[in-house]
C-alpha atoms as a PDB file:
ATOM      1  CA  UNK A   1      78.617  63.829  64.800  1.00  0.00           C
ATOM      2  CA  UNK A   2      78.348  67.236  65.962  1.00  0.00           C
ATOM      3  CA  UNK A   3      75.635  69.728  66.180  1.00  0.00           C
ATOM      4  CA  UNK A   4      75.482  73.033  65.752  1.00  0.00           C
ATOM      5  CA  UNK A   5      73.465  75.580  68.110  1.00  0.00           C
ATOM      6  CA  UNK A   6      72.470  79.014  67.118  1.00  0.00           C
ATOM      7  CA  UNK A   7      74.623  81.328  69.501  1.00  0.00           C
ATOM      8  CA  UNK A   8      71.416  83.069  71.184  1.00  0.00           C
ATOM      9  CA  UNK A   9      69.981  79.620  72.472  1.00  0.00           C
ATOM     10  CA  UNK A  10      73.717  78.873  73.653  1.00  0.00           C
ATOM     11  CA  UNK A  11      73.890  82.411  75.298  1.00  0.00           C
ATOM     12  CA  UNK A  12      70.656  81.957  77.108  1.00  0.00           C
ATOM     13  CA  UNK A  13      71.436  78.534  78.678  1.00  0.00           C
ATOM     14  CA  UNK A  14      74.535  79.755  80.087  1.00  0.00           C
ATOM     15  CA  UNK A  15      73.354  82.696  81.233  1.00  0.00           C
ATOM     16  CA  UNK A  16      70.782  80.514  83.296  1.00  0.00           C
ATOM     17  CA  UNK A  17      73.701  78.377  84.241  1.00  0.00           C
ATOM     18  CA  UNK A  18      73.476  75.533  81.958  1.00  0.00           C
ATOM     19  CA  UNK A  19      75.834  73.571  80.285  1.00  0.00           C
ATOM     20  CA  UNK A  20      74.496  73.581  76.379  1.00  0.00           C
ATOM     21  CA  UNK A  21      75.706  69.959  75.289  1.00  0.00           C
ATOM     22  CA  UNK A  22      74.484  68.291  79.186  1.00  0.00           C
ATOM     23  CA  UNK A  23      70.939  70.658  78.529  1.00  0.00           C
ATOM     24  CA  UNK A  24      70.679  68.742  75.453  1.00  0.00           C
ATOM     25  CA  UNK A  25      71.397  65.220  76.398  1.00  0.00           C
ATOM     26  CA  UNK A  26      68.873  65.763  79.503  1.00  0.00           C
ATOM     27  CA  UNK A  27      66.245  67.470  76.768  1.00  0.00           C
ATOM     28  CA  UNK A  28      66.588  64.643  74.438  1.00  0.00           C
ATOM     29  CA  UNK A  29      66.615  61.754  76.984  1.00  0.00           C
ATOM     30  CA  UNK A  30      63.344  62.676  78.450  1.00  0.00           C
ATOM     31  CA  UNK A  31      61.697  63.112  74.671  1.00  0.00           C
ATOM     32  CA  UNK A  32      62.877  60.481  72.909  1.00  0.00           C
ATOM     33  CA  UNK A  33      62.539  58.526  76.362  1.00  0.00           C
ATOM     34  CA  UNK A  34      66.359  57.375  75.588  1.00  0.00           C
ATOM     35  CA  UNK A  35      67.739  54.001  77.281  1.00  0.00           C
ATOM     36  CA  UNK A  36      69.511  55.526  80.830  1.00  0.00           C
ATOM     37  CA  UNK A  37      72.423  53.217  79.357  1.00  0.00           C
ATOM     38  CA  UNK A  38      72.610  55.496  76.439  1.00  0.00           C
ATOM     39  CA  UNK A  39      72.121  58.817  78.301  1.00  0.00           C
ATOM     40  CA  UNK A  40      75.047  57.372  80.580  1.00  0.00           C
ATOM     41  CA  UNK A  41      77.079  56.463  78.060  1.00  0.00           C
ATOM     42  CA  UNK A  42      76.730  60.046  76.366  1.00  0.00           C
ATOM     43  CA  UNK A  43      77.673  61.472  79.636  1.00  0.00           C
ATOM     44  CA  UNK A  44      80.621  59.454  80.354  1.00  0.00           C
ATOM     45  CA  UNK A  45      81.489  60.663  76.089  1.00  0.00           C
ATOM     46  CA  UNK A  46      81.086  64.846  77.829  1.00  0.00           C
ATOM     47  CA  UNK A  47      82.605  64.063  80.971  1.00  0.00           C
ATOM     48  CA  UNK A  48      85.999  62.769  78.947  1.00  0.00           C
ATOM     49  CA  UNK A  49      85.656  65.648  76.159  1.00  0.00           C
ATOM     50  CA  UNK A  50      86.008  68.105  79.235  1.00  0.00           C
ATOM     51  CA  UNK A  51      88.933  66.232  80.956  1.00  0.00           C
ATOM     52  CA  UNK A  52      90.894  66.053  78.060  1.00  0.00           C
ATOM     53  CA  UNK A  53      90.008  69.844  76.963  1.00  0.00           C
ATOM     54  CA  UNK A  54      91.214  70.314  81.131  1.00  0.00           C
ATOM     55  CA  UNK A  55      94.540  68.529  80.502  1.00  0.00           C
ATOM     56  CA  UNK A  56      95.372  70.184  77.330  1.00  0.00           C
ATOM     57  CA  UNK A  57      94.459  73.888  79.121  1.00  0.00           C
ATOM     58  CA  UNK A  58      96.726  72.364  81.995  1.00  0.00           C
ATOM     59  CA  UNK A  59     100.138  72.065  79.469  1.00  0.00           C
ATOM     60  CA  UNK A  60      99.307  75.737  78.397  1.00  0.00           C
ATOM     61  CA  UNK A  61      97.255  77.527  80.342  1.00  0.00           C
ATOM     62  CA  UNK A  62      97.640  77.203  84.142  1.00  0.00           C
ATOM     63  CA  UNK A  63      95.774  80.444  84.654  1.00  0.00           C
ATOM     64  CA  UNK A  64      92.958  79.094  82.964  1.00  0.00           C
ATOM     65  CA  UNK A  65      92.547  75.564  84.339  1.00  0.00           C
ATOM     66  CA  UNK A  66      92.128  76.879  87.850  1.00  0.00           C
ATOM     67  CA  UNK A  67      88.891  77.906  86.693  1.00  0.00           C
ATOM     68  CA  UNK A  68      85.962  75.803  87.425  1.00  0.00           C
ATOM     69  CA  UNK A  69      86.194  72.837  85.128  1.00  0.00           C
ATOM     70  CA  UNK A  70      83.083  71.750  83.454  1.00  0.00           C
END
């Protein structure tokens, strides 16, 4: 499932140097008082998301991936 964020809350959690889907998790964890088995689980499910999105940016963009990964 994905969610979708209006751009100005996205905007204003970078710009505070947030990352908007790890803000969430954290947010949501702490209301919904989520299992730390869950919250480490959806971690693990970001953390892979950005390695693959750093391998696939590797194969075309080697400008790009020398930025800082997420």
């Amino acid at each position: 499932m994905e969610v979708a964020l209006p751009k100005a809350v996205v905007d204003e959690l970078m710009k505070r140097g947030l990352d908007p889907e790890a803000a969430i998790i954290e947010a949501l964890a702490k209301l919904a008082y989520l299992d730390p088995d869950t919250v480490a689980e959806a971690r693990s499910e970001l953390a892979t998301k950005y390695l693959e999105e750093d391998r696939r940016l590797a194969d075309s963009h080697s400008v790009q991936i020398s930025e800082k990964p997420y």
